[in-house]
Protein backbone atom coordinates (compact mmCIF):
# COMPACT_ATOMS: atom_id res chain seq x y z
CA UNK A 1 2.32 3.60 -19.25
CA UNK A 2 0.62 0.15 -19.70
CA UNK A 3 -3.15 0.40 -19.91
CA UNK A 4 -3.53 -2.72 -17.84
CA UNK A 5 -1.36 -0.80 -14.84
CA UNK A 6 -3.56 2.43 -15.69
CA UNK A 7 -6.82 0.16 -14.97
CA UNK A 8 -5.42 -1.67 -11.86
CA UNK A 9 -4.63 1.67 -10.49
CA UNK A 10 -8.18 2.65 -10.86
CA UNK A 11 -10.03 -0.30 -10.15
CA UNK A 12 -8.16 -0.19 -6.57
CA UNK A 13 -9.06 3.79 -6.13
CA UNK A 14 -12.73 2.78 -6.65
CA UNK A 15 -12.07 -0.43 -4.25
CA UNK A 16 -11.20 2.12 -1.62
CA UNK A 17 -13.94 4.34 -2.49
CA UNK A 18 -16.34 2.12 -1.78
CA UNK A 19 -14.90 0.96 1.27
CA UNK A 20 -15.04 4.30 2.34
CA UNK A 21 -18.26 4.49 1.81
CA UNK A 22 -19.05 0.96 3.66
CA UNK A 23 -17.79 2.32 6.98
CA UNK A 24 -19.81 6.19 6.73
CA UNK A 25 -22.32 6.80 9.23
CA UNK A 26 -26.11 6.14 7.57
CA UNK A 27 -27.29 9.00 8.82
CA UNK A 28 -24.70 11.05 7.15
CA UNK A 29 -27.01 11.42 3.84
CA UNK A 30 -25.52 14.06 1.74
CA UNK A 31 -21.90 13.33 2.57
CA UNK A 32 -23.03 9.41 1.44
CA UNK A 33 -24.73 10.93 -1.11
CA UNK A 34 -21.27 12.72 -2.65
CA UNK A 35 -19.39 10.03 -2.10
CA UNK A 36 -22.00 7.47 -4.08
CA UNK A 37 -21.92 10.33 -6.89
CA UNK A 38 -17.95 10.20 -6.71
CA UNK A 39 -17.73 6.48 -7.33
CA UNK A 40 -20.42 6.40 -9.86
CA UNK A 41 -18.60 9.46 -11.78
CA UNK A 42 -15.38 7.22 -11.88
CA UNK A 43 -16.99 4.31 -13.02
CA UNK A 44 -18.37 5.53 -16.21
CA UNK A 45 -15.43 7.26 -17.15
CA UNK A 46 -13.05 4.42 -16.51
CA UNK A 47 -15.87 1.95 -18.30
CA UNK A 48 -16.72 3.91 -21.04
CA UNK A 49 -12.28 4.94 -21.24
CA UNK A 50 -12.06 0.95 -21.13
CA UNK A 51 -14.29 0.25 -23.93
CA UNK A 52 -13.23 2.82 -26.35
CA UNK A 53 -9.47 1.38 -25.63
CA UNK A 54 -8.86 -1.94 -24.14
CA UNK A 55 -11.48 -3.49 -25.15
CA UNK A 56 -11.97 -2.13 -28.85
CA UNK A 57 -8.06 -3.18 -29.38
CA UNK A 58 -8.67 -6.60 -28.20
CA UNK A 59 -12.43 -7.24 -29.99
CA UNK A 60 -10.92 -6.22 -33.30
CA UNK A 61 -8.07 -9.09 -32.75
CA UNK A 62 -10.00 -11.71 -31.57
CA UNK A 63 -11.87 -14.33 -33.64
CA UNK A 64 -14.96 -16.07 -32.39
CA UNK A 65 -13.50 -17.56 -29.00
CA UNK A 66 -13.85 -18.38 -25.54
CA UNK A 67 -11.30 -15.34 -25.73
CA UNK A 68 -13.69 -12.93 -27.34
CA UNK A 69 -16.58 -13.86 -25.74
CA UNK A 70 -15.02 -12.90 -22.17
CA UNK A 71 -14.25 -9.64 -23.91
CA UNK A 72 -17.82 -9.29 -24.64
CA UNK A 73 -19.13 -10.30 -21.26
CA UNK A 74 -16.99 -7.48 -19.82
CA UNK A 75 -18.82 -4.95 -22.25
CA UNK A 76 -22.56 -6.43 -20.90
CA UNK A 77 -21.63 -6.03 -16.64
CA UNK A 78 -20.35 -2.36 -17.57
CA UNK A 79 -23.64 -2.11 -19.06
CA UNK A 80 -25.25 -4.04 -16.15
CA UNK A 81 -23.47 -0.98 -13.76
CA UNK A 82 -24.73 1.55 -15.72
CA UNK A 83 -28.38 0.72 -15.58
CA UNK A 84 -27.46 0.46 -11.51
CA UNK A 85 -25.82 3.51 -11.74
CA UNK A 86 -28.86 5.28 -13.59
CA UNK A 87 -31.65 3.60 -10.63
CA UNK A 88 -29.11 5.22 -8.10
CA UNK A 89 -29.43 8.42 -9.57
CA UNK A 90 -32.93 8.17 -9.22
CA UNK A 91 -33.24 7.50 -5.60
CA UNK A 92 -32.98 9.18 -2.81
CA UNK A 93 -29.55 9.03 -1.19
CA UNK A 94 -31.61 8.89 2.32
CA UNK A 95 -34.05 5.72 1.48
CA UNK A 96 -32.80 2.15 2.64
CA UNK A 97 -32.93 1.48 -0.80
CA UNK A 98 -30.31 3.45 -2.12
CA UNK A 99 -28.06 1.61 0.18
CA UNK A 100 -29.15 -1.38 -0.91
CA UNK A 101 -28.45 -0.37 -4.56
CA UNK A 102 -25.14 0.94 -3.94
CA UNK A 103 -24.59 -2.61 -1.87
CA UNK A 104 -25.29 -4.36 -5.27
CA UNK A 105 -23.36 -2.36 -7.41
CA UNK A 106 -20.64 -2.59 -5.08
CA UNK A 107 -20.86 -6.01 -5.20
CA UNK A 108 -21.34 -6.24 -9.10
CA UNK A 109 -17.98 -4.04 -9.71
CA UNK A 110 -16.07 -6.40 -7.31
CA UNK A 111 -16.72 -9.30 -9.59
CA UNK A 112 -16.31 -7.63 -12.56
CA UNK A 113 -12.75 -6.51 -11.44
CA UNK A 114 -12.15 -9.95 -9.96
CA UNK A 115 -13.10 -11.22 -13.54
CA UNK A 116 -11.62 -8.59 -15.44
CA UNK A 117 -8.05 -8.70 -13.97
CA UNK A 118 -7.97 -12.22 -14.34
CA UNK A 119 -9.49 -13.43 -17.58
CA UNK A 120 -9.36 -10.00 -19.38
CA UNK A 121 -5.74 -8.75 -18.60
CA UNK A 122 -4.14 -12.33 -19.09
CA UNK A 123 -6.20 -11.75 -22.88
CA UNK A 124 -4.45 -8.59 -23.10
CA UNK A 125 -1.15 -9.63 -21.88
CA UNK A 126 -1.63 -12.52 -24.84
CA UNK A 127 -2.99 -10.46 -27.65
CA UNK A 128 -1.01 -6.91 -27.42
CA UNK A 129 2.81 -6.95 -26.63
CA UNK A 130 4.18 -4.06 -24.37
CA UNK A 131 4.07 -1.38 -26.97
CA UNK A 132 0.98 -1.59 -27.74
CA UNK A 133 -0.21 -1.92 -24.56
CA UNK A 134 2.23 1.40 -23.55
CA UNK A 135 0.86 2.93 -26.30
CA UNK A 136 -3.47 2.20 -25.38
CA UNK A 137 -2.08 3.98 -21.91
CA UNK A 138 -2.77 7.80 -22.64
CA UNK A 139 -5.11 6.95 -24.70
CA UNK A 140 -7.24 5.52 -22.14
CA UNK A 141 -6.11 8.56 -20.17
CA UNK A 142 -7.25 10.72 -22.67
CA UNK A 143 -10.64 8.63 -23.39
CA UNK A 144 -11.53 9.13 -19.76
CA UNK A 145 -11.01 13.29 -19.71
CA UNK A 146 -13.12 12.98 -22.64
CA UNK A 147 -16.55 11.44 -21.17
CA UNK A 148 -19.32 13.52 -19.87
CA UNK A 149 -20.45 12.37 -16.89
């Protein structure tokens, strides 16, 4: 299957995620509280399965460009989620803060798939031809069973 229909399928899980977590009862701490771990879970693996695939095949084609350097911006907001995802982790799933952190990451993630399904797939669609892109499919599949969340 094509990677970029692998990560479109995820990206609109997590969208749904989160809205699910948008409309949950604040007082309902530890069911927010698996939920916010849920989402966070899937975002590492997909990010860290995205790296390792999509955006390793399309780095190692890409000369110094506007092209590339969209590529690279992609790698810096994962890494922008994951420091959010690591202050999460240390907060309290009952403090008004948490909320508010899960609010920005939320927020951060929206733009990054905005971003990433617009510049980053039309890249990919551009670089790789069908096969290949067939062919990065179980291996992002694969990449994501793989990380240790």
């Amino acid at each position: 299957m094509d990677i970029l229909d692998l990560i479109k399928k995820d990206h609109n899980e997590v969208k749904a995620l989160f809205k699910e977590f948008e409309t949950m009862d604040p007082g309902a701490t530890i069911a927010r509280e698996n939920l916010a771990t849920k989402i966070t879970e899937e975002l590492v693996k997909h990010d860290e399965a995205e790296e390792q695939t999509l955006y390793r095949a399309l780095t190692e084609r890409l000369a110094d460009s506007d092209d590339r350097v969209a590529v690279l911006e992609g790698y810096e907001e994962h890494a922008m989620a994951s420091e959010l995802i690591a202050k999460l982790k240390k907060t309290n799933a009952g403090d008004e803060d948490f909320i508010a952190k899960f609010k920005v990451l939320h927020e951060a993630v929206e733009h990054h798939i905005k971003e990433e399904e617009g510049k980053i797939h039309k890249i990919a669609r551009d670089v790789l031809d069908r096969e290949e892109r067939n062919e990065l499919g179980p291996r992002f599949e694969e990449a994501k069973q793989r990380v240790a969340v």
